[in-house]
PDB file of N, CA and C in Angstrom:
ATOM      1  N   UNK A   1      53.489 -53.950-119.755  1.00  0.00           N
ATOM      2  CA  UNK A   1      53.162 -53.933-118.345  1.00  0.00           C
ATOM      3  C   UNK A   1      54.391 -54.396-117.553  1.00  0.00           C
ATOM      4  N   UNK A   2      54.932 -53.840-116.631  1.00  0.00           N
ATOM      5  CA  UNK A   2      55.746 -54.266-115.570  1.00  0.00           C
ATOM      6  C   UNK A   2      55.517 -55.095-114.367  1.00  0.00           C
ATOM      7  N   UNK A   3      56.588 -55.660-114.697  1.00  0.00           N
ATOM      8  CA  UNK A   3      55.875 -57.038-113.184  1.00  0.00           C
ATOM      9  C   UNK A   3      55.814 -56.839-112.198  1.00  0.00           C
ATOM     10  N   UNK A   4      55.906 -55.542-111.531  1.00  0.00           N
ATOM     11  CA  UNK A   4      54.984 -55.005-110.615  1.00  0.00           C
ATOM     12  C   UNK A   4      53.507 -54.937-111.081  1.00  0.00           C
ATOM     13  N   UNK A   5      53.020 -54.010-112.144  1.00  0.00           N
ATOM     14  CA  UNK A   5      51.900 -53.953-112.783  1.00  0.00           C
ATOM     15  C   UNK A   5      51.561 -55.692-112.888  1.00  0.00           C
ATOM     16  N   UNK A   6      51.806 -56.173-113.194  1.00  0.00           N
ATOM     17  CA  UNK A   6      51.434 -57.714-113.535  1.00  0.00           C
ATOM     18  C   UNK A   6      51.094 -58.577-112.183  1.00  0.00           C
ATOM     19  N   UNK A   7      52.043 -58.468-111.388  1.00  0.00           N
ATOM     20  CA  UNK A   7      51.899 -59.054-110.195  1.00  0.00           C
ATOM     21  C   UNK A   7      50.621 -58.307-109.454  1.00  0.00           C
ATOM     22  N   UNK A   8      50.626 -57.376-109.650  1.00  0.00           N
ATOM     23  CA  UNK A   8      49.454 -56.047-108.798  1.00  0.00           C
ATOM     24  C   UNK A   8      48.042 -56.314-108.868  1.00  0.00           C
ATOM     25  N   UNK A   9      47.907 -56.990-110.742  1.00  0.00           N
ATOM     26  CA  UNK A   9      46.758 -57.198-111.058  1.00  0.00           C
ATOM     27  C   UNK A   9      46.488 -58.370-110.834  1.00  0.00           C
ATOM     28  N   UNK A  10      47.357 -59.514-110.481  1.00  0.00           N
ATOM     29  CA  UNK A  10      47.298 -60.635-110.487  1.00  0.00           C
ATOM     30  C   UNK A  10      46.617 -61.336-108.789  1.00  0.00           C
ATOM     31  N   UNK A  11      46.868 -60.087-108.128  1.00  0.00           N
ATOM     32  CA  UNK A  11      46.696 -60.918-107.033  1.00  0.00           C
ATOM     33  C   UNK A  11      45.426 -59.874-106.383  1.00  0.00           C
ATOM     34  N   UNK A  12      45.473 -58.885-107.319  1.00  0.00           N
ATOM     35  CA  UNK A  12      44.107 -58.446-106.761  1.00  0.00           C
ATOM     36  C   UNK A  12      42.488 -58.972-107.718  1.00  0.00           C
ATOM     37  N   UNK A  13      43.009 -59.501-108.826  1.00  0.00           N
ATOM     38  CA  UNK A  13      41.524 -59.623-109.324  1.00  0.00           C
ATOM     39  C   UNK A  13      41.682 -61.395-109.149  1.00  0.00           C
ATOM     40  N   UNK A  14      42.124 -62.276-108.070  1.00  0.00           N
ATOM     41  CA  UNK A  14      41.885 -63.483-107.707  1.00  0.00           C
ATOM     42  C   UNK A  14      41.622 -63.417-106.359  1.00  0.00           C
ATOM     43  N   UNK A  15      41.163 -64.416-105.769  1.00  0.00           N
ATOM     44  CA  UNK A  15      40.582 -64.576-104.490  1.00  0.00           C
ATOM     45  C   UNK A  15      41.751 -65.366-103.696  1.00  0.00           C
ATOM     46  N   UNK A  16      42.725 -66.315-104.322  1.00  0.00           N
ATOM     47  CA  UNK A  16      43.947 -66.786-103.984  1.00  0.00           C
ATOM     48  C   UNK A  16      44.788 -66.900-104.906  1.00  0.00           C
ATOM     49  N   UNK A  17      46.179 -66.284-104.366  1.00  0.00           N
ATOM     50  CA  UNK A  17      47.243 -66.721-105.316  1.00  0.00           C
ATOM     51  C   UNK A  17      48.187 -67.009-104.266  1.00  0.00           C
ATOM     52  N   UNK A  18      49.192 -68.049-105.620  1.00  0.00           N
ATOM     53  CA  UNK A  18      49.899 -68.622-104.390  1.00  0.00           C
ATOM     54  C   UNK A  18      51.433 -68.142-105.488  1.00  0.00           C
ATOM     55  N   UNK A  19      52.415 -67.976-105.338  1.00  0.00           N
ATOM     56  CA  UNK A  19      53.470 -66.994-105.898  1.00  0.00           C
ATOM     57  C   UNK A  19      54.714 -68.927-105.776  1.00  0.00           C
ATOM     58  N   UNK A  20      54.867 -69.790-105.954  1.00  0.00           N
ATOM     59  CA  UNK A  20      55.455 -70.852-105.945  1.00  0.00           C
ATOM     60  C   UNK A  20      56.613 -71.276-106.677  1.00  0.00           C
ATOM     61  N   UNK A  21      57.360 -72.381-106.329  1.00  0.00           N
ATOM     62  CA  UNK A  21      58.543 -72.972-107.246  1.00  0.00           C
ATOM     63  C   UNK A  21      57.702 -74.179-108.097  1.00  0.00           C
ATOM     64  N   UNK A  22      57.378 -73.791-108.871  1.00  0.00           N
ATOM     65  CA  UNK A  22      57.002 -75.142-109.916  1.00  0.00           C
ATOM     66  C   UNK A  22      55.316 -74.724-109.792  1.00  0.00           C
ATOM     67  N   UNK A  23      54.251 -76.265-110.221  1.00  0.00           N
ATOM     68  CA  UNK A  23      53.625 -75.689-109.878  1.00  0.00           C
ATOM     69  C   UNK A  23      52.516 -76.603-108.766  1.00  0.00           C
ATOM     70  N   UNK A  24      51.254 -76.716-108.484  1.00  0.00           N
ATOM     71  CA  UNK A  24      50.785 -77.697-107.016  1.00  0.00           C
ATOM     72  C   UNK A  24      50.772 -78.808-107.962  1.00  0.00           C
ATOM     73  N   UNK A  25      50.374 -79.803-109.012  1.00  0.00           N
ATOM     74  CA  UNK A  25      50.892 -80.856-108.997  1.00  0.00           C
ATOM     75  C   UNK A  25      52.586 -81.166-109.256  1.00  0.00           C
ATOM     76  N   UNK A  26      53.426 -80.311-109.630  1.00  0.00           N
ATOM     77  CA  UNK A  26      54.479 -81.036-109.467  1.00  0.00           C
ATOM     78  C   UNK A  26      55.651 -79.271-108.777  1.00  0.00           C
ATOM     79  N   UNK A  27      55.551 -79.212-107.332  1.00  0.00           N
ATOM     80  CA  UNK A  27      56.019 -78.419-106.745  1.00  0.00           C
ATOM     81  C   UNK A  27      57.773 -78.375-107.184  1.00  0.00           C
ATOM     82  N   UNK A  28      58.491 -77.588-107.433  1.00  0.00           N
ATOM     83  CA  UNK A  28      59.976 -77.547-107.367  1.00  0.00           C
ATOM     84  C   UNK A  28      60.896 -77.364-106.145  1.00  0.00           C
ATOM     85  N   UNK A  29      60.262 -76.957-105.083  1.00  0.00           N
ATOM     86  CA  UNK A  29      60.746 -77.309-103.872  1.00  0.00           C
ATOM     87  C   UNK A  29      60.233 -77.291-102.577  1.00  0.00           C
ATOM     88  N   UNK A  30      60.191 -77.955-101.296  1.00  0.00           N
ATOM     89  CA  UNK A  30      59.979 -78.857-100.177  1.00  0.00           C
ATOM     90  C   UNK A  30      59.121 -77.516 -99.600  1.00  0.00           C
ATOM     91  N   UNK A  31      58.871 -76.698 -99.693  1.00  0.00           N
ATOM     92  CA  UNK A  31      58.344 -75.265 -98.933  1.00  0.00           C
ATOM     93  C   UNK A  31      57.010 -74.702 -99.860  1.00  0.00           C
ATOM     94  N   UNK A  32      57.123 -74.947-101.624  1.00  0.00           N
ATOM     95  CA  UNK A  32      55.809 -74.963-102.184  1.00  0.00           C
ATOM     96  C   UNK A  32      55.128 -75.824-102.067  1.00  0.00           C
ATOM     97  N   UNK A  33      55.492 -77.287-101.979  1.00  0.00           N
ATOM     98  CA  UNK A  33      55.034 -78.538-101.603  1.00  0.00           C
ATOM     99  C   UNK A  33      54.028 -77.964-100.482  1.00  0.00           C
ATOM    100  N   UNK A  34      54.390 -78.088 -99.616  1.00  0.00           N
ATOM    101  CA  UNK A  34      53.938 -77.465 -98.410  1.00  0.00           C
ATOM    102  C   UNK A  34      52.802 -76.779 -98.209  1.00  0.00           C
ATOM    103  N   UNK A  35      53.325 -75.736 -98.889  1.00  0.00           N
ATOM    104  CA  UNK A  35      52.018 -74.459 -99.262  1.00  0.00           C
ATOM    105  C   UNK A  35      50.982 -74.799-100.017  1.00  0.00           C
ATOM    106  N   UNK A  36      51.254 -75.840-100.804  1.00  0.00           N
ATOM    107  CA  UNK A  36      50.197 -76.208-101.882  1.00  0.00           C
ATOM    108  C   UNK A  36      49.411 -77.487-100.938  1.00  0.00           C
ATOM    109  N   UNK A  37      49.697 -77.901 -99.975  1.00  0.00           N
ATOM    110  CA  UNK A  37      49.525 -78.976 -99.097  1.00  0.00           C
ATOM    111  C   UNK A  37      48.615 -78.909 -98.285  1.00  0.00           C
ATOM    112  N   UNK A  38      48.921 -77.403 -97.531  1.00  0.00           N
ATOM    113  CA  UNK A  38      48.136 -76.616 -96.373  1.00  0.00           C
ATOM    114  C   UNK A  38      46.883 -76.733 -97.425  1.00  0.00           C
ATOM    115  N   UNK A  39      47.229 -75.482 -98.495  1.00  0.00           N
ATOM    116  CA  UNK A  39      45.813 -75.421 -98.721  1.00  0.00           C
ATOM    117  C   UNK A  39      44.965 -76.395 -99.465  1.00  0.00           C
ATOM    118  N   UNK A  40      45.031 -76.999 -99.783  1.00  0.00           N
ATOM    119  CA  UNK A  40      44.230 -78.308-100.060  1.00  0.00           C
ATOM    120  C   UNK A  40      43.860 -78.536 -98.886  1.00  0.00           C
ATOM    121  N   UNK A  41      44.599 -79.205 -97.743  1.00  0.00           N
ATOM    122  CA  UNK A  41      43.714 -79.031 -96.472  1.00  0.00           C
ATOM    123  C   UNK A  41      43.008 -78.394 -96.119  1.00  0.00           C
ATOM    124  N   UNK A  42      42.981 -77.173 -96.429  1.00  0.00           N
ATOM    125  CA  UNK A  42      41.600 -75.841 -95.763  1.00  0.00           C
ATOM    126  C   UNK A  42      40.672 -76.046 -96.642  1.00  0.00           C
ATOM    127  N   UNK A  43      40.572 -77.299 -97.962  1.00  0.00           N
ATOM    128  CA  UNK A  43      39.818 -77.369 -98.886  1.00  0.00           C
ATOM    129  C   UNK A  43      39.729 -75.958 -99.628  1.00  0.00           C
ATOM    130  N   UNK A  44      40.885 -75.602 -99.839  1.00  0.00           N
ATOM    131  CA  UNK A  44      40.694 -74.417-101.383  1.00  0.00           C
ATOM    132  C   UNK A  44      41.582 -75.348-102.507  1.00  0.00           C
ATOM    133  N   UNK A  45      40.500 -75.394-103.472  1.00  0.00           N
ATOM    134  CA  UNK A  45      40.850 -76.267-104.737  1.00  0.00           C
ATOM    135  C   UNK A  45      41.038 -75.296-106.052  1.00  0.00           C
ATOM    136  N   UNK A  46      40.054 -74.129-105.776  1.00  0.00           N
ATOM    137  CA  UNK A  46      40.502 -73.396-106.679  1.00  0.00           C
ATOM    138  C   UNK A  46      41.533 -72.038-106.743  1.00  0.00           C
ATOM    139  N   UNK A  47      42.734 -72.037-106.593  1.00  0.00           N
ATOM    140  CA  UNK A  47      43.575 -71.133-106.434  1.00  0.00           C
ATOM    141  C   UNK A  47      44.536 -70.578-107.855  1.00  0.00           C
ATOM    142  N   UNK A  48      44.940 -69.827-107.826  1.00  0.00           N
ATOM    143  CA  UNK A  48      45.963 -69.361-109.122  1.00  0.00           C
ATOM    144  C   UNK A  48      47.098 -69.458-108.682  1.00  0.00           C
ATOM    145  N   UNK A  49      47.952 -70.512-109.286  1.00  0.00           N
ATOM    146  CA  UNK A  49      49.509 -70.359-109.050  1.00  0.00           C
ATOM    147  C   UNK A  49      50.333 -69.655-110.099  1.00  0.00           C
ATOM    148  N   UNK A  50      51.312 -69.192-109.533  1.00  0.00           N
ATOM    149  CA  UNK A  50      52.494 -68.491-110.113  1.00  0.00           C
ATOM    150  C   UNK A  50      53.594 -69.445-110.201  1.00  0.00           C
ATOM    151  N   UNK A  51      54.347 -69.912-111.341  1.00  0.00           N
ATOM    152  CA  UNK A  51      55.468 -70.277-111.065  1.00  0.00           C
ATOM    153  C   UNK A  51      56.575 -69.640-111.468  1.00  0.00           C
ATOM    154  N   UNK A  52      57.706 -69.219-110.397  1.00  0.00           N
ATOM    155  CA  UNK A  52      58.311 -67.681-110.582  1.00  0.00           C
ATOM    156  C   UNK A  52      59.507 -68.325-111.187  1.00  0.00           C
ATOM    157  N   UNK A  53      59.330 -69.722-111.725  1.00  0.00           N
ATOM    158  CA  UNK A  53      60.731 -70.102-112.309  1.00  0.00           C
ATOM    159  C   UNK A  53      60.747 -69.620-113.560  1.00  0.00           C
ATOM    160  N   UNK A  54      59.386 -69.442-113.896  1.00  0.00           N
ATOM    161  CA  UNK A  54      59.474 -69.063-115.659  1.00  0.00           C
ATOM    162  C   UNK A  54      59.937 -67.909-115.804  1.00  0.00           C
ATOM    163  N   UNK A  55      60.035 -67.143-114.914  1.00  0.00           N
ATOM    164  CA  UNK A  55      60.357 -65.619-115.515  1.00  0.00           C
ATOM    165  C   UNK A  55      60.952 -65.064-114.168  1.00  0.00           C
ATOM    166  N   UNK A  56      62.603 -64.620-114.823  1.00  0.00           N
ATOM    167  CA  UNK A  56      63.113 -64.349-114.262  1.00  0.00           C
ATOM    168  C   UNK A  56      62.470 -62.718-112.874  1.00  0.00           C
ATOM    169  N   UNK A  57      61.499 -61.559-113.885  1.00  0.00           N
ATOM    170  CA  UNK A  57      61.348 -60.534-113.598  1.00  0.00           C
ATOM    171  C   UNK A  57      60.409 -60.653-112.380  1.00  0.00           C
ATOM    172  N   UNK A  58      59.453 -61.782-112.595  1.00  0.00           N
ATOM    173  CA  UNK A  58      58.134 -62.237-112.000  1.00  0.00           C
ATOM    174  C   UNK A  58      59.083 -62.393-110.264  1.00  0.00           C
ATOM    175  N   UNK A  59      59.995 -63.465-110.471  1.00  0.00           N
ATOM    176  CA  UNK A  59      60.579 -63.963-109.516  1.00  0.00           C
ATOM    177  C   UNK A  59      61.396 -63.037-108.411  1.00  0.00           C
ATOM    178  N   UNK A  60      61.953 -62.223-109.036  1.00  0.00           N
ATOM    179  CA  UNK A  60      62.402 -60.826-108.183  1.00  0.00           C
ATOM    180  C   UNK A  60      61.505 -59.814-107.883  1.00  0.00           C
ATOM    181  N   UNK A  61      60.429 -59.665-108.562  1.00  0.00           N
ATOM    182  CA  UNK A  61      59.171 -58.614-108.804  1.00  0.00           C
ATOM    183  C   UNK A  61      58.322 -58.815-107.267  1.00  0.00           C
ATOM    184  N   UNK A  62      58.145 -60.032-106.994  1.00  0.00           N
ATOM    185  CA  UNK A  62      57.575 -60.612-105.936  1.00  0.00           C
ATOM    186  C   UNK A  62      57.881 -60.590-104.915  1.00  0.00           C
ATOM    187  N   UNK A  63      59.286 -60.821-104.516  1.00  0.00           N
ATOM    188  CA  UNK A  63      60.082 -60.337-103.501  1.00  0.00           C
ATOM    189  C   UNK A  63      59.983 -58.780-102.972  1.00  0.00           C
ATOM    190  N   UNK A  64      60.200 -58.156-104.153  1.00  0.00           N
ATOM    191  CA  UNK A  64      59.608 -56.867-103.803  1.00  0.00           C
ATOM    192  C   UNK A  64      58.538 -56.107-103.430  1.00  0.00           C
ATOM    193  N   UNK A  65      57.583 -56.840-104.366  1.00  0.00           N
ATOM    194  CA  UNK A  65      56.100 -56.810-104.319  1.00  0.00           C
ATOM    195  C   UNK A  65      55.608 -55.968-102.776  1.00  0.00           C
ATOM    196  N   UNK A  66      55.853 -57.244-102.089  1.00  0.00           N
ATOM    197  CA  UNK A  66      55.682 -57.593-100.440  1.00  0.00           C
ATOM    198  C   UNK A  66      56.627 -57.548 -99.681  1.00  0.00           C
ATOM    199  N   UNK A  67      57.862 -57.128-100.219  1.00  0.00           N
ATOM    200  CA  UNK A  67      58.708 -56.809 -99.367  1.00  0.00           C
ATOM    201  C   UNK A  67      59.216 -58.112 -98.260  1.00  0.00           C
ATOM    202  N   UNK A  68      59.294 -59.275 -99.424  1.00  0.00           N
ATOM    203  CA  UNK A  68      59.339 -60.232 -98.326  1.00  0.00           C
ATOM    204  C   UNK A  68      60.166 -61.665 -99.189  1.00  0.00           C
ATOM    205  N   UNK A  69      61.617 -61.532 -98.876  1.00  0.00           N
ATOM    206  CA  UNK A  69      62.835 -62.397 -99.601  1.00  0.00           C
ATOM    207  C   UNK A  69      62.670 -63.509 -99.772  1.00  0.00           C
ATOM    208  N   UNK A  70      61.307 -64.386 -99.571  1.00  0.00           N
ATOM    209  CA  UNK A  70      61.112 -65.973 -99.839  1.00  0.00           C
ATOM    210  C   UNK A  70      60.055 -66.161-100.491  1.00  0.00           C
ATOM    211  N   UNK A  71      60.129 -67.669-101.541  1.00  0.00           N
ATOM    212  CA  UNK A  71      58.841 -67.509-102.050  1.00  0.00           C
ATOM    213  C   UNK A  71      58.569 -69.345-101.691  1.00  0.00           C
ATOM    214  N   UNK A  72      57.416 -69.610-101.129  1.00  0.00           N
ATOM    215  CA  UNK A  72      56.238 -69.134-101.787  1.00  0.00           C
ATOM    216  C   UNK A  72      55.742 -68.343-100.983  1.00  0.00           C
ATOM    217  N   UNK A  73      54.450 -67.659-101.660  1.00  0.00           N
ATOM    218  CA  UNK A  73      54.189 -66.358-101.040  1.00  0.00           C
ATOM    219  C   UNK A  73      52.768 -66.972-101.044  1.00  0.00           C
ATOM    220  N   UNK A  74      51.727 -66.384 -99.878  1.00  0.00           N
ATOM    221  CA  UNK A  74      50.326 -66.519-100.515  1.00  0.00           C
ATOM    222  C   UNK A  74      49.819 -65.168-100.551  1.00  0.00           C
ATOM    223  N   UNK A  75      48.483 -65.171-101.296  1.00  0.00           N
ATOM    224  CA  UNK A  75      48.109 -63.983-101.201  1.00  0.00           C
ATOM    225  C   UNK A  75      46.709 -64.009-100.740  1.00  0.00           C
ATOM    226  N   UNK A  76      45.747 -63.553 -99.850  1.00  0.00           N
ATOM    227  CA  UNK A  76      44.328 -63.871-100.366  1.00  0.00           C
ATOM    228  C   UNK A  76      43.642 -62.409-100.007  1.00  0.00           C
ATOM    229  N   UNK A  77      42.673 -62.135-101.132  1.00  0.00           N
ATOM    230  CA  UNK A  77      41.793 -61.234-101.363  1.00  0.00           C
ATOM    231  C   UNK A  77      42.787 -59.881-101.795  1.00  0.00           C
ATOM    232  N   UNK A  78      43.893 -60.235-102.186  1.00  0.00           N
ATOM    233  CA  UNK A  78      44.893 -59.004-102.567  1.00  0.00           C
ATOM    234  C   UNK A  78      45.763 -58.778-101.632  1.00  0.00           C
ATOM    235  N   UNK A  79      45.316 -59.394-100.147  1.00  0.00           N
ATOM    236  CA  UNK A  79      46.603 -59.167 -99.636  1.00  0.00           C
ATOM    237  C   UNK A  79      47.434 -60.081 -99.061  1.00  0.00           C
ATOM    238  N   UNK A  80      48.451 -59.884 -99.210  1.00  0.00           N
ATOM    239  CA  UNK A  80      49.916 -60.523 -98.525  1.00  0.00           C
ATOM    240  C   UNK A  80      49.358 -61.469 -96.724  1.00  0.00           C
ATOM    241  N   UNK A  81      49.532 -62.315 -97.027  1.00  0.00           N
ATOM    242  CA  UNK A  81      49.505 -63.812 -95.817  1.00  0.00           C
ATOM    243  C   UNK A  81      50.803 -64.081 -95.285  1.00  0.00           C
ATOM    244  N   UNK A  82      51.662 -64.717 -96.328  1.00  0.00           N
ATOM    245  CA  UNK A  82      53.091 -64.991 -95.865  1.00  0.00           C
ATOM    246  C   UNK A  82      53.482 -65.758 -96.919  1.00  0.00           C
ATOM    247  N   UNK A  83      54.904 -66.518 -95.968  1.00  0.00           N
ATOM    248  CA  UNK A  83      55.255 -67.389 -96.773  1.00  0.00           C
ATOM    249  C   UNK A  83      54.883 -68.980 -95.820  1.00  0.00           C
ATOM    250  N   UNK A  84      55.707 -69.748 -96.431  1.00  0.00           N
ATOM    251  CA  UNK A  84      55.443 -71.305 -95.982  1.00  0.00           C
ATOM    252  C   UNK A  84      55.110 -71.330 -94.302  1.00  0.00           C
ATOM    253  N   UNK A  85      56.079 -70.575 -93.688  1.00  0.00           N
ATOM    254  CA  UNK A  85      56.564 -70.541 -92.480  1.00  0.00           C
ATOM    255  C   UNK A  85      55.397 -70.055 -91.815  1.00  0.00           C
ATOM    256  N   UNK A  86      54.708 -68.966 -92.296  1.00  0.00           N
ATOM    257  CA  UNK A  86      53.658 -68.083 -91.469  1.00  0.00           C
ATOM    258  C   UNK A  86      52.557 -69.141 -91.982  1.00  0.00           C
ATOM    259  N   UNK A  87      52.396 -69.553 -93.003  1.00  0.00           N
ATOM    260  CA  UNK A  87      51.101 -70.221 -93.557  1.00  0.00           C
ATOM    261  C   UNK A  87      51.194 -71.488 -92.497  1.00  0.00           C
ATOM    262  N   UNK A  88      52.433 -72.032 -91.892  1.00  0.00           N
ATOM    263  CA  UNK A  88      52.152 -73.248 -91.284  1.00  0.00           C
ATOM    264  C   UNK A  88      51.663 -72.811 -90.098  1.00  0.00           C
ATOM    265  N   UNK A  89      52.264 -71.774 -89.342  1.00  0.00           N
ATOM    266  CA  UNK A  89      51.962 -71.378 -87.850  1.00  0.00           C
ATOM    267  C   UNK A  89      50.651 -71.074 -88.381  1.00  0.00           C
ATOM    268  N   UNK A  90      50.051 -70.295 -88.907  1.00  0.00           N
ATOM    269  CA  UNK A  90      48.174 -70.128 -88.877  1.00  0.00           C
ATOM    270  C   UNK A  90      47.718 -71.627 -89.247  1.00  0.00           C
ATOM    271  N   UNK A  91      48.686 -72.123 -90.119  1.00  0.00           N
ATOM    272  CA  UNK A  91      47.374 -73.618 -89.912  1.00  0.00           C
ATOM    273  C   UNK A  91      47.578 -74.145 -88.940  1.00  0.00           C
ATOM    274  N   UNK A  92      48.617 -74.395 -88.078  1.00  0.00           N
ATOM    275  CA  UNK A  92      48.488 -75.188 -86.807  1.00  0.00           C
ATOM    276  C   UNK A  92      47.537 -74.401 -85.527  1.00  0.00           C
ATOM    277  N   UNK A  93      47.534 -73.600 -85.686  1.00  0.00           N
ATOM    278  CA  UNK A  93      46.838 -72.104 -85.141  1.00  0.00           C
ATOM    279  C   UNK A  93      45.301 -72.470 -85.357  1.00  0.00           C
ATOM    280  N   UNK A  94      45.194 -72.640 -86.546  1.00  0.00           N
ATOM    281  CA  UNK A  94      43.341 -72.658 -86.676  1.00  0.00           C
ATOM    282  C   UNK A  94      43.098 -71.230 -87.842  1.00  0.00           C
ATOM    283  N   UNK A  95      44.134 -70.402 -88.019  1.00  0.00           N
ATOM    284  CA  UNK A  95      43.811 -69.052 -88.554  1.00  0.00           C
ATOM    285  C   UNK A  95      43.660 -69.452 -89.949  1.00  0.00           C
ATOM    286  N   UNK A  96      44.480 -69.846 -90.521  1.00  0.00           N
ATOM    287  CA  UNK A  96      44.702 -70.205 -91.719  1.00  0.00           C
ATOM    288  C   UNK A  96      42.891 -70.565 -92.706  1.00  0.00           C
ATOM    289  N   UNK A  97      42.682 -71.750 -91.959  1.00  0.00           N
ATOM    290  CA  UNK A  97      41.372 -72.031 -92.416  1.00  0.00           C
ATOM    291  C   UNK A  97      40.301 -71.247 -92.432  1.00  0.00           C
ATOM    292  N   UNK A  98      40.335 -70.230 -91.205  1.00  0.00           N
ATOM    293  CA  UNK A  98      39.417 -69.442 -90.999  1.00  0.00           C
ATOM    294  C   UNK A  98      39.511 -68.137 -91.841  1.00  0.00           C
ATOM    295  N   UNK A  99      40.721 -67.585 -92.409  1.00  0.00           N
ATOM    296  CA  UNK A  99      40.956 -66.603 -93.705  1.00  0.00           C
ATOM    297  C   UNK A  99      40.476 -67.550 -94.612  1.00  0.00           C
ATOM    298  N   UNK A 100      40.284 -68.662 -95.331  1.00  0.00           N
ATOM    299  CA  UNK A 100      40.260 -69.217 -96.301  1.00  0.00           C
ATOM    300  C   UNK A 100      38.947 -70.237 -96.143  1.00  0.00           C
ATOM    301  N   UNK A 101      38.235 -69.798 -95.268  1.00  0.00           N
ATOM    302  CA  UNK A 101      36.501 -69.884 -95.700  1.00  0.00           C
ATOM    303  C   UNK A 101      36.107 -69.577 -96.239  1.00  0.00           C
ATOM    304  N   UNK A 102      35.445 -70.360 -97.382  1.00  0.00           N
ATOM    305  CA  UNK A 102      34.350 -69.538 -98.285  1.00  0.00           C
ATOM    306  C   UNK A 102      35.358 -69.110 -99.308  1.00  0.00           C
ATOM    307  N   UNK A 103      36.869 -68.765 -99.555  1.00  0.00           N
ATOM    308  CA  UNK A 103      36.923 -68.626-100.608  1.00  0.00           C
ATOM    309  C   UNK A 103      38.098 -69.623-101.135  1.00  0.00           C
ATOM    310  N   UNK A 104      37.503 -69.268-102.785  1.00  0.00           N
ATOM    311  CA  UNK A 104      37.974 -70.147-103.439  1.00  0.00           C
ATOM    312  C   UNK A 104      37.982 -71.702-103.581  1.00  0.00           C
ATOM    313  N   UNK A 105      36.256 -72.070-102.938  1.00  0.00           N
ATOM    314  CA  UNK A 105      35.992 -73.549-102.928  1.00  0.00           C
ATOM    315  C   UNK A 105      34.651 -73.212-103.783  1.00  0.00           C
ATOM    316  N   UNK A 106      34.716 -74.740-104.157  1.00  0.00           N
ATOM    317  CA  UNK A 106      33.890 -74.920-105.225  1.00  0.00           C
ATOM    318  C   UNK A 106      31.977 -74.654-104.284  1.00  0.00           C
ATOM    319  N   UNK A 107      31.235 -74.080-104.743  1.00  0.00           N
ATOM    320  CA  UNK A 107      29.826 -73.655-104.643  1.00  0.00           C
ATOM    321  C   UNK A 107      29.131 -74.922-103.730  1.00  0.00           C
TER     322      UNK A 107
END
């Protein structure tokens, strides 16, 4: 499978993925921190992280993916959110939480 194929399936058969440096307990840099930060605040506990350090293909694959040169990336319901930058403006916004109702919290 190609990490397009891999990435493709990955973010469509989860409800959140988050595409990151390291992983949410121990982030690799100041912008996944972040991302993994927000969403704990919107109370989503259950999410799938990527950490694109392990693999080189994953890490460029992603960029491409979405057409979008920074990671972390989020994803929810298959599609493309942003990165750190857009995820902060919707949470200061109010948007953020309101895409991320209802999913991916515990029942």
């Amino acid at each position: 499978m190609s990490a397009q194929d891999t990435i493709r399936q990955t973010v469509t058969s989860n409800p959140v993925v988050l595409y990151m440096k390291g992983s949410p307990r121990m982030p690799m840099c100041g912008f996944s921190a972040s991302a993994t930060q927000m969403l704990g605040a919107c109370g989503v506990t259950n999410f799938v992280s990527v950490d694109v350090l392990l693999d080189p293909e994953i890490r460029q694959g992603i960029k491409e993916y979405a057409n979008w040169p920074t990671i972390p990336q989020l994803y929810v319901n298959g599609e493309f959110v942003g990165g750190s930058d857009i995820m902060r403006e919707m949470y200061e916004a109010g948007e953020l939480q309101k895409l991320l109702e209802g999913v991916a919290k515990p029942a």
